[in-house]
Protein backbone atom coordinates (compact mmCIF):
# COMPACT_ATOMS: atom_id res chain seq x y z
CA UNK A 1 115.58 125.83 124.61
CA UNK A 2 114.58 129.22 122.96
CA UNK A 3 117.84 129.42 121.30
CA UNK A 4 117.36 125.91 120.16
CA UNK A 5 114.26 126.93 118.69
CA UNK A 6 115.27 129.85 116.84
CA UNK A 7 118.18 127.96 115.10
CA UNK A 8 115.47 125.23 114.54
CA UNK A 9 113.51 127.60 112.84
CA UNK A 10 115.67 129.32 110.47
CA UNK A 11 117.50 125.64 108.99
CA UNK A 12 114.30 123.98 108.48
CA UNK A 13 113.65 125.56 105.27
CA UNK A 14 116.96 124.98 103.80
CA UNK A 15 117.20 122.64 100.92
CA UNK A 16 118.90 119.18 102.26
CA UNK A 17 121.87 119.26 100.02
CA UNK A 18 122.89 122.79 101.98
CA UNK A 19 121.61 121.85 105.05
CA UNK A 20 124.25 118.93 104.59
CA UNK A 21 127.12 120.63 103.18
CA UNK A 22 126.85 123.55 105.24
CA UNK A 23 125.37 122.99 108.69
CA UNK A 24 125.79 118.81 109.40
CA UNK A 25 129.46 119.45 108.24
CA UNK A 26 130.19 122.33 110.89
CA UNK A 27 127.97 120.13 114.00
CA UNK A 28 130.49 117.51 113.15
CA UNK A 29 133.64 119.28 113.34
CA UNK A 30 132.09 121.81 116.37
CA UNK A 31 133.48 120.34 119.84
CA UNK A 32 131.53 121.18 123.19
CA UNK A 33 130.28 123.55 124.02
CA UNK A 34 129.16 125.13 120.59
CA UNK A 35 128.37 121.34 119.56
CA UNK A 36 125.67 121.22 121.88
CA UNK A 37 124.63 124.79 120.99
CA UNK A 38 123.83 123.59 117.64
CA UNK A 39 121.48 120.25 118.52
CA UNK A 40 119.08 122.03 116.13
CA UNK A 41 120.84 120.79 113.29
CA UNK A 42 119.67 117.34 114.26
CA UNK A 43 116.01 118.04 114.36
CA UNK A 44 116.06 120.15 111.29
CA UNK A 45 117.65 117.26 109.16
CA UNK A 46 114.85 115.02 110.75
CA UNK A 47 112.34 117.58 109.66
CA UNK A 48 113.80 118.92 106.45
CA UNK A 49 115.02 115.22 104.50
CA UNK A 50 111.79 113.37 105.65
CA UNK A 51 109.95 116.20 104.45
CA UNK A 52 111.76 116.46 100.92
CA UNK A 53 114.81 114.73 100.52
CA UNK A 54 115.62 112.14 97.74
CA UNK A 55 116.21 107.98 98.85
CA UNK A 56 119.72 108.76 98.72
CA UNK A 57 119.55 111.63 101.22
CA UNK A 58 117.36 109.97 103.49
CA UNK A 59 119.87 107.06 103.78
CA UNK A 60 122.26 109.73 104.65
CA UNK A 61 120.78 111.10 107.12
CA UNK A 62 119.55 107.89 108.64
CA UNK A 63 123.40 106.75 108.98
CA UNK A 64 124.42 110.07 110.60
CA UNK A 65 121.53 109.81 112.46
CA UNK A 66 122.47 106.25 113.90
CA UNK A 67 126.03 107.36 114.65
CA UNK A 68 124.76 110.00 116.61
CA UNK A 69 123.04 107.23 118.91
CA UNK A 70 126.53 106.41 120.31
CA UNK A 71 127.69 110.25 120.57
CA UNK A 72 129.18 111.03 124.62
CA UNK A 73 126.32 114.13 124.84
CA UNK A 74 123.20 112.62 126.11
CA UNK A 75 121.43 115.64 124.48
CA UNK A 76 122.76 114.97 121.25
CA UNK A 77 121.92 111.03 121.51
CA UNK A 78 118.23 112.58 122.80
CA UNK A 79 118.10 114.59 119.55
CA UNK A 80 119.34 112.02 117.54
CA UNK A 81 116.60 109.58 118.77
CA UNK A 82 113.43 112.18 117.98
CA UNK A 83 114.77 113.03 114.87
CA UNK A 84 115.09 109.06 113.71
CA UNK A 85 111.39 107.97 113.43
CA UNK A 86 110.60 111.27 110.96
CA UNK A 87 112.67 108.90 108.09
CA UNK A 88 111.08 105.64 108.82
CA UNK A 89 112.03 102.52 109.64
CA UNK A 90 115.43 101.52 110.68
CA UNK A 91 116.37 98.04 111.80
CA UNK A 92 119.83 98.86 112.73
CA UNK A 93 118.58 102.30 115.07
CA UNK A 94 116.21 99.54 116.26
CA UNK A 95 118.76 97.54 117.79
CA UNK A 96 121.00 100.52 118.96
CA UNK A 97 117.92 101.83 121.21
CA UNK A 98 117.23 98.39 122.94
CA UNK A 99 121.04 98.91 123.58
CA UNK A 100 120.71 101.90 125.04
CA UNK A 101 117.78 100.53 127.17
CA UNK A 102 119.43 97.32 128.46
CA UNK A 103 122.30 99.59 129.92
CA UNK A 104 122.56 102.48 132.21
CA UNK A 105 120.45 105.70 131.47
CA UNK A 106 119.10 108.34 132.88
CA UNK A 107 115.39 109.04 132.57
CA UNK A 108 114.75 111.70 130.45
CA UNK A 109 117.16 109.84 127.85
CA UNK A 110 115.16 106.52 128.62
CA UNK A 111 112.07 108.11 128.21
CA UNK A 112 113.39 109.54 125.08
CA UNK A 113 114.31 105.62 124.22
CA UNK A 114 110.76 104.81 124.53
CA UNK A 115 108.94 107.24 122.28
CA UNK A 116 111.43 106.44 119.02
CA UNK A 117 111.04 102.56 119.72
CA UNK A 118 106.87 102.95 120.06
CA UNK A 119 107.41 104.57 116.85
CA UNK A 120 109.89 102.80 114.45
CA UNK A 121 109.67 99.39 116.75
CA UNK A 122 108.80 96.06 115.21
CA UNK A 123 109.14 92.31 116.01
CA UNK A 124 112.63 92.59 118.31
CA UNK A 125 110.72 95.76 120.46
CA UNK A 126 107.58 93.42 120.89
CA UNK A 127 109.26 90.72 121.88
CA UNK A 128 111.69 92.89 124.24
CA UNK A 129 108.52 94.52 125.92
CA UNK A 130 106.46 91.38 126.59
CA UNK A 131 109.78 89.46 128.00
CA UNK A 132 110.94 92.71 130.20
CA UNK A 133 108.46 95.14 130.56
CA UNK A 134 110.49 96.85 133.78
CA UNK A 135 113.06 97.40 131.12
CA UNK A 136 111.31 97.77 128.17
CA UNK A 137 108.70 99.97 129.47
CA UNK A 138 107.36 100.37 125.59
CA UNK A 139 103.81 99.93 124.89
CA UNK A 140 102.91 96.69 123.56
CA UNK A 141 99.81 97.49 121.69
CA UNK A 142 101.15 100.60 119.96
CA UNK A 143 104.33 98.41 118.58
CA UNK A 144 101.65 95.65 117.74
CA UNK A 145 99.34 98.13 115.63
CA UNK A 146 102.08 99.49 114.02
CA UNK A 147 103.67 96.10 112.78
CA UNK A 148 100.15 95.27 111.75
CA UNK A 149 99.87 98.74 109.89
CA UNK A 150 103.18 97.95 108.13
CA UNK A 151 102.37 94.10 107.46
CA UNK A 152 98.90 93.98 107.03
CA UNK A 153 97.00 96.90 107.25
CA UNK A 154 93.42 96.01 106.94
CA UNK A 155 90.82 97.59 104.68
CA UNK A 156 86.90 97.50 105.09
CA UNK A 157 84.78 95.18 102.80
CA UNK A 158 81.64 96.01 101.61
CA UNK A 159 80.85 92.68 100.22
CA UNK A 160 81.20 90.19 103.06
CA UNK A 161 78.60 89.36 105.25
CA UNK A 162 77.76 89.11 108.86
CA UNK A 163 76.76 85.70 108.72
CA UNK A 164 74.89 85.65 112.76
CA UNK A 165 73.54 89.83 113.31
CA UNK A 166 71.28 88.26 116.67
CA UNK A 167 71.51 90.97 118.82
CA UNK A 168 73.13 93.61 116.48
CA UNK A 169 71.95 97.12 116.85
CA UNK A 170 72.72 100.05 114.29
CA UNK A 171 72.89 103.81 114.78
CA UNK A 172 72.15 105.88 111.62
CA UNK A 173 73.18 109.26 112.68
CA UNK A 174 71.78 112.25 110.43
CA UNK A 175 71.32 115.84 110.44
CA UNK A 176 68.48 116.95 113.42
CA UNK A 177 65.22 117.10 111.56
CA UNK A 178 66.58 114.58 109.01
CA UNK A 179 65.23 111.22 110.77
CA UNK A 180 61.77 110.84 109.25
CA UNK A 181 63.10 111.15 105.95
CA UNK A 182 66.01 108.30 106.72
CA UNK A 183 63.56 106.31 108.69
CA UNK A 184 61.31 106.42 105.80
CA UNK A 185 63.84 105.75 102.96
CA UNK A 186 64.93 102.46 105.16
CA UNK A 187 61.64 100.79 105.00
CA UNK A 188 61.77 102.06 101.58
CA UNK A 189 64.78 100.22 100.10
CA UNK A 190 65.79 97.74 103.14
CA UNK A 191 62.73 96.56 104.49
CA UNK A 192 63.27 92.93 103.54
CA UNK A 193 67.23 93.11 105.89
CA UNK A 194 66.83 96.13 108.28
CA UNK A 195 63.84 97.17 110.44
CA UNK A 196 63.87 100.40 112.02
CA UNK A 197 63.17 100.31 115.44
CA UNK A 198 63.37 103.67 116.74
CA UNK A 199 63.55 107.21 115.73
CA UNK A 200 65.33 110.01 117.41
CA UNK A 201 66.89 113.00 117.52
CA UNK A 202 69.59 112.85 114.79
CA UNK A 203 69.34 108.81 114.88
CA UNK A 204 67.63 106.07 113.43
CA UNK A 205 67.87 102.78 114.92
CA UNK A 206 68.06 99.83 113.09
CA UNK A 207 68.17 95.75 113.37
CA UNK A 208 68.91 93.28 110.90
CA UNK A 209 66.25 90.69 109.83
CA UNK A 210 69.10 88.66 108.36
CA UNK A 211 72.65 88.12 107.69
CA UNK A 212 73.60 91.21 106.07
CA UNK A 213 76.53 93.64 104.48
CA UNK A 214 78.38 96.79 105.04
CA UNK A 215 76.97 96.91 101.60
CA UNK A 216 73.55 96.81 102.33
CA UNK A 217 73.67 99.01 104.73
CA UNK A 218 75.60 101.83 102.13
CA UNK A 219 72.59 101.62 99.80
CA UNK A 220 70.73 104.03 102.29
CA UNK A 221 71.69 107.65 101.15
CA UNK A 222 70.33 110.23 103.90
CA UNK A 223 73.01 109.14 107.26
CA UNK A 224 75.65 110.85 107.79
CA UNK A 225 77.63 107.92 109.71
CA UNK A 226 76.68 104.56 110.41
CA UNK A 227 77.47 103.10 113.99
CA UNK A 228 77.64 99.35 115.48
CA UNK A 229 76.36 99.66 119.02
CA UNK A 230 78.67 98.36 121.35
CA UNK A 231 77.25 99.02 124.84
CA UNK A 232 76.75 101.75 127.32
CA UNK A 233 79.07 101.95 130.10
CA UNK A 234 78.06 103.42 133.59
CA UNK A 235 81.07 105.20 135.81
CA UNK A 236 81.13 108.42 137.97
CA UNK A 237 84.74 109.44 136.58
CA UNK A 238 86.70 108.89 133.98
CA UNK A 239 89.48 106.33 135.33
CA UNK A 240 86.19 104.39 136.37
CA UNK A 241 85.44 104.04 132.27
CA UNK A 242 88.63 102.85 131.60
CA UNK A 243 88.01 99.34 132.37
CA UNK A 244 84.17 98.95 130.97
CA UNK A 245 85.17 100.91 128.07
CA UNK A 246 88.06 98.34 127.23
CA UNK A 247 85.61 95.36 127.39
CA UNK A 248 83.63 96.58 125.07
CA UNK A 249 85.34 97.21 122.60
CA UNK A 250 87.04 93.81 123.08
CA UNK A 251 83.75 91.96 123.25
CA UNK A 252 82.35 88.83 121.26
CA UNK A 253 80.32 91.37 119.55
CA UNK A 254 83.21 93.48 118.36
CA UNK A 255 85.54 90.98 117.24
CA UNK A 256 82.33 89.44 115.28
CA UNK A 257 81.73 92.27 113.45
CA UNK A 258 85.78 93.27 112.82
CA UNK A 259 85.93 89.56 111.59
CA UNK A 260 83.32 89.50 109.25
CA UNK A 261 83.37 93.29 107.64
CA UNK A 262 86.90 93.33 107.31
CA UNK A 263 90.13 91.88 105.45
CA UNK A 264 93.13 92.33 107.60
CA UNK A 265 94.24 93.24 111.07
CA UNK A 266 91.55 94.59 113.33
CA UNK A 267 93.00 97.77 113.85
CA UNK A 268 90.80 100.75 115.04
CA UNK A 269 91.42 104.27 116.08
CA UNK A 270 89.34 105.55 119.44
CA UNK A 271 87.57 109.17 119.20
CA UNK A 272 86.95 110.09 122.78
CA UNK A 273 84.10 113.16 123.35
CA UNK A 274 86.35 115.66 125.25
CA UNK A 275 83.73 115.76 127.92
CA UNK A 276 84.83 112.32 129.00
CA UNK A 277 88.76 112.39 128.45
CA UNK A 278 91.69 113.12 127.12
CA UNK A 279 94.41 111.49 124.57
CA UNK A 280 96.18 109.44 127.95
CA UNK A 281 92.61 108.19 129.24
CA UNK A 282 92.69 106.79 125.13
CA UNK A 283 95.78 105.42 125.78
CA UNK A 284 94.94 103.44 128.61
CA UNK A 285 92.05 102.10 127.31
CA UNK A 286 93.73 100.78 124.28
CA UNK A 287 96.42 99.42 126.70
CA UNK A 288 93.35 97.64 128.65
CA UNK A 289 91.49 95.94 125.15
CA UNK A 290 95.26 94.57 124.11
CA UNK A 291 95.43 93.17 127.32
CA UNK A 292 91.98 91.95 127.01
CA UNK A 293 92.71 90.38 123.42
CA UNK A 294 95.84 90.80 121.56
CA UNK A 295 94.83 91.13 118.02
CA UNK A 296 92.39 94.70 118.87
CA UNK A 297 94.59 96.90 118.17
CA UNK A 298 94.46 100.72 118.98
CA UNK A 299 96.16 102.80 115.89
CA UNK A 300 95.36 106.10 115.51
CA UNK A 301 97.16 105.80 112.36
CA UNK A 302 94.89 105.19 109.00
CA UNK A 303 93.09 102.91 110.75
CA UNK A 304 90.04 100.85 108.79
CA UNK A 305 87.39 101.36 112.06
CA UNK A 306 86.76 104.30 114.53
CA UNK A 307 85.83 103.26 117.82
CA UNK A 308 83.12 106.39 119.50
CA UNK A 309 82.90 107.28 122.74
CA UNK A 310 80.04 109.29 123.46
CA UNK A 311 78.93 111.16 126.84
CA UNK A 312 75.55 109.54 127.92
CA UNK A 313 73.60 110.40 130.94
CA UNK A 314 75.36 108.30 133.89
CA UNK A 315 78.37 107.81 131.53
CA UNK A 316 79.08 106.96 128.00
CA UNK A 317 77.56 104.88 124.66
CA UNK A 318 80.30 102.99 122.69
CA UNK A 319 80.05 102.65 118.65
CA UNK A 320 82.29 101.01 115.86
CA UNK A 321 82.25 103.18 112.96
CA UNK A 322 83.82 102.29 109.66
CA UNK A 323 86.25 104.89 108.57
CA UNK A 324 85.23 104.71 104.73
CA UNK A 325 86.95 107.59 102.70
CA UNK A 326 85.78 108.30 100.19
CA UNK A 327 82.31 107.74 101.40
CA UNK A 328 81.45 104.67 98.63
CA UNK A 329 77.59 106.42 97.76
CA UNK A 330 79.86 109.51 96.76
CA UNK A 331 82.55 107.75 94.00
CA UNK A 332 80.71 109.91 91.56
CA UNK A 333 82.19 113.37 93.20
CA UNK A 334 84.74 114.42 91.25
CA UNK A 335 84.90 118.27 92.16
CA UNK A 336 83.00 120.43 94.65
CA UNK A 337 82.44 124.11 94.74
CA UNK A 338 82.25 126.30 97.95
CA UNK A 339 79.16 126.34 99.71
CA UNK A 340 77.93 122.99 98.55
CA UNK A 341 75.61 120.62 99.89
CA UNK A 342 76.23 118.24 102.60
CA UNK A 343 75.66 114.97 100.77
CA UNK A 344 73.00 113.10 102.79
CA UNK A 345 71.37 116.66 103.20
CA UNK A 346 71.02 116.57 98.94
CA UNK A 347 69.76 113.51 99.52
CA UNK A 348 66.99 113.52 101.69
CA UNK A 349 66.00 117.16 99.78
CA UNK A 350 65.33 114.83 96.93
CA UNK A 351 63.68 112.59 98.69
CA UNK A 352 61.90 115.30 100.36
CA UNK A 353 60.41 116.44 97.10
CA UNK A 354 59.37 113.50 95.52
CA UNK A 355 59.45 111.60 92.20
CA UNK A 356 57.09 111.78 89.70
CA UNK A 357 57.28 109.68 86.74
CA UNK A 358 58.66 111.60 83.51
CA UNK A 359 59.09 114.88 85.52
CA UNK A 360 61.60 117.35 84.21
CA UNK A 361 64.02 118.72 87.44
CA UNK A 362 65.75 121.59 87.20
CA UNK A 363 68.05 123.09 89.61
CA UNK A 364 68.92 126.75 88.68
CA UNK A 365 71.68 127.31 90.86
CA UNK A 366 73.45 123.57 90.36
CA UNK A 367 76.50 123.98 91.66
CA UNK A 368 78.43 120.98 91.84
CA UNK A 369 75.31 119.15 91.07
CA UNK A 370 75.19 117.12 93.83
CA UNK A 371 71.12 117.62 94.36
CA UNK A 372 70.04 116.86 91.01
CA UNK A 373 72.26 113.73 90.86
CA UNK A 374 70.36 112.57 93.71
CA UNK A 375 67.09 113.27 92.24
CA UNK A 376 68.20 111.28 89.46
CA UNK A 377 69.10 108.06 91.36
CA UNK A 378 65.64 108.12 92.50
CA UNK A 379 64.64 107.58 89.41
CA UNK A 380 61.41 108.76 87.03
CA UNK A 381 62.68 111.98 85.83
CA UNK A 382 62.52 112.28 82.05
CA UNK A 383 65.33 114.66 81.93
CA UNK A 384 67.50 116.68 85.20
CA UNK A 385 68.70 120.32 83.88
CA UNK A 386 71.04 122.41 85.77
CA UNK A 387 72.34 125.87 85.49
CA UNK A 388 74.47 128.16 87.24
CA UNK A 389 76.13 131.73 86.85
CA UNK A 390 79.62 129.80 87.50
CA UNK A 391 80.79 128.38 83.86
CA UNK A 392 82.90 126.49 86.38
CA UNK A 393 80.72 125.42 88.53
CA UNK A 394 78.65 123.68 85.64
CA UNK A 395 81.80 122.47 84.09
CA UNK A 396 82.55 120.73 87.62
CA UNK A 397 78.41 119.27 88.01
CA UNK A 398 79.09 117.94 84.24
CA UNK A 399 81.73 116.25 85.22
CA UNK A 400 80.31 114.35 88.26
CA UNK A 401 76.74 113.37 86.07
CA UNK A 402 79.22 111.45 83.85
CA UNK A 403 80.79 109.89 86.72
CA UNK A 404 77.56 109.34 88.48
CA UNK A 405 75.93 107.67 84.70
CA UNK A 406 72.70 108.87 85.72
């Protein structure tokens, strides 16, 4: 393996077209032993076209690649098979894996079966899995999110509206020592949808009035991240959570709020507190919601939602988090400098200091401008001025007041 390594290590660098001339050519005509010696050649062409070849390289590979599927060294075949899913879909590998899976194997190359199919898998995996699971032994859900992923990935609306929020609870977290000034700018500009039921530590609880939007909720500056409350879940070890956990997040509740905020498959991604578990006790919990309901679907790849998992006293709090990037209160931040503000932190400093009708503001160390842009969305100010020793850094906060039209 060390020797694998090394040779791993000193091809991955090389550009593809040597790598091909130079070091696929002499693999193909080495015979065993040195063949096998030189398996490294497989996973750097994985690495090194995926990475930076052109189309026409990548279909190269992926040919030699799929020839390699057949080859009489179950090594080779095993590098063959990691080395596929770095360049992407392949209907044709596809096929050649189920192959190998519906004959004789031994486990390690099985195993090895498994991981490139839960990776580069689509409708003929899925359909293998559900009909033959003792021979398939893929993961349904992770071939399900990642046909979704490829045919519909699903994006977050701000516009569309939770048309029945009975029962709907929503966890504004913020900065400790933050919460007043949140709670306070919530009765301020939402009063009439939200009312804010509870203040803590870092959180401001909230409850709709009415049928509301992501929207709505994004006009509120001083949060950090907003979270759907789910449901707290009671178990003395981890295995115990599995199950709770799952029904949760594949609750009435959740699928009502995935249905209404978002165009799309309901894919999400879960982010476990390491207190609680690791990345297998994720993956049986997303095996557990598919079973519960099909069209949940656990991707940890781009995924539109985050599903939290939080240590609680007794157990754990569940959350549904939209995964918004950029953050949409920020489309005016076109460059940052080091050292800058935390967003929600600039704002509640604004709000902290108050407005005062036809005011002059003036920030003398501006930075990226972030704070005085906030103090202008409150409004009032006859004029915001900021300076700065960095030409740059002004250049940078000019920028984002343009982008910001404040």
């Amino acid at each position: 393996m060390k020797a694998d390594n090394d040779l791993y290590r000193t091809l991955r660098d090389k550009a593809c077209a040597i790598l091909w001339k130079e070091d696929v050519a002499a693999f193909d005509r080495a015979v065993e032993p040195e063949r096998s010696r030189l398996v490294a050649v497989i996973r750097a062409v994985g690495v090194a076209f995926a990475d930076r070849g052109t189309l026409a390289e990548k279909a190269q590979a992926v040919t030699w690649l799929n020839s390699l599927l057949k080859d009489p060294s179950e090594k080779v075949r095993r590098y063959a098979m990691a080395a596929l899913p770095k360049l992407g879909d392949d209907t044709q590998a596809e096929a050649k894996l189920l192959d190998i899976l519906a004959a004789p194997a031994g486990e390690r190359e099985r195993q090895k079966v498994v991981e490139a199919l839960e990776k580069i898998g689509g409708e003929a995996t899925l359909e293998a899995a559900l009909k033959d699971p003792s021979t398939v032994s893929v993961a349904p859900d992770r071939v399900a999110a990642r046909i979704a992923r490829l045919t519909e990935p699903g994006e977050i609306s701000l516009d569309r509206v939770l048309a029945r929020p009975s029962g709907v609870r929503i966890h504004l977290h913020c900065r400790k020592g933050l919460e007043r000034i949140l709670a306070d700018e919530a009765r301020a500009l939402v009063k009439e949808i939200f009312e804010v039921k509870s203040v803590m530590s870092g959180l401001v609880v909230l409850e709709p009035l009415k049928p509301f939007s992501l929207g709505d909720v994004y006009q509120l500056r001083c949060f950090a991240q907003v979270g759907f409350v789910l449901g707290d879940v009671r178990a003395q070890s981890p295995e115990e959570a599995i199950n709770p956990i799952a029904l949760r997040i594949a609750s009435n509740r959740t699928r009502d709020l995935l249905a209404a905020f978002t165009d799309g498959a309901f894919r999400y991604r879960i982010e476990m507190d390491p207190a609680l578990g690791d990345a297998e006790l994720v993956r049986k919990i997303g095996a557990e919601v598919h079973r519960f309901d099909p069209k949940i679907l656990n991707d940890p790849r781009e995924s539109p939602w985050s599903v939290d998992v939080f240590a609680a006293p007794g157990g754990a709090s569940v959350e549904l988090r939209p995964r918004l990037s950029p953050d949409p209160r920020l489309g005016y931040r076109l460059g940052e400098v080091a050292a800058g503000s935390h967003p929600p932190l600039a704002a509640a400093m604004a709000r902290l200091a108050g407005s005062y009708v036809g005011e002059v503001a003036w920030d003398p160390f501006c930075g990226s401008g972030i704070e005085l842009i906030e103090r202008a969305m409150l409004g009032g100010a006859s004029r915001v001025i900021g300076t700065d020793l960095s030409a740059e850094a002004v250049e940078i906060a000019r920028k984002n007041f343009e982008a910001a039209a404040v």
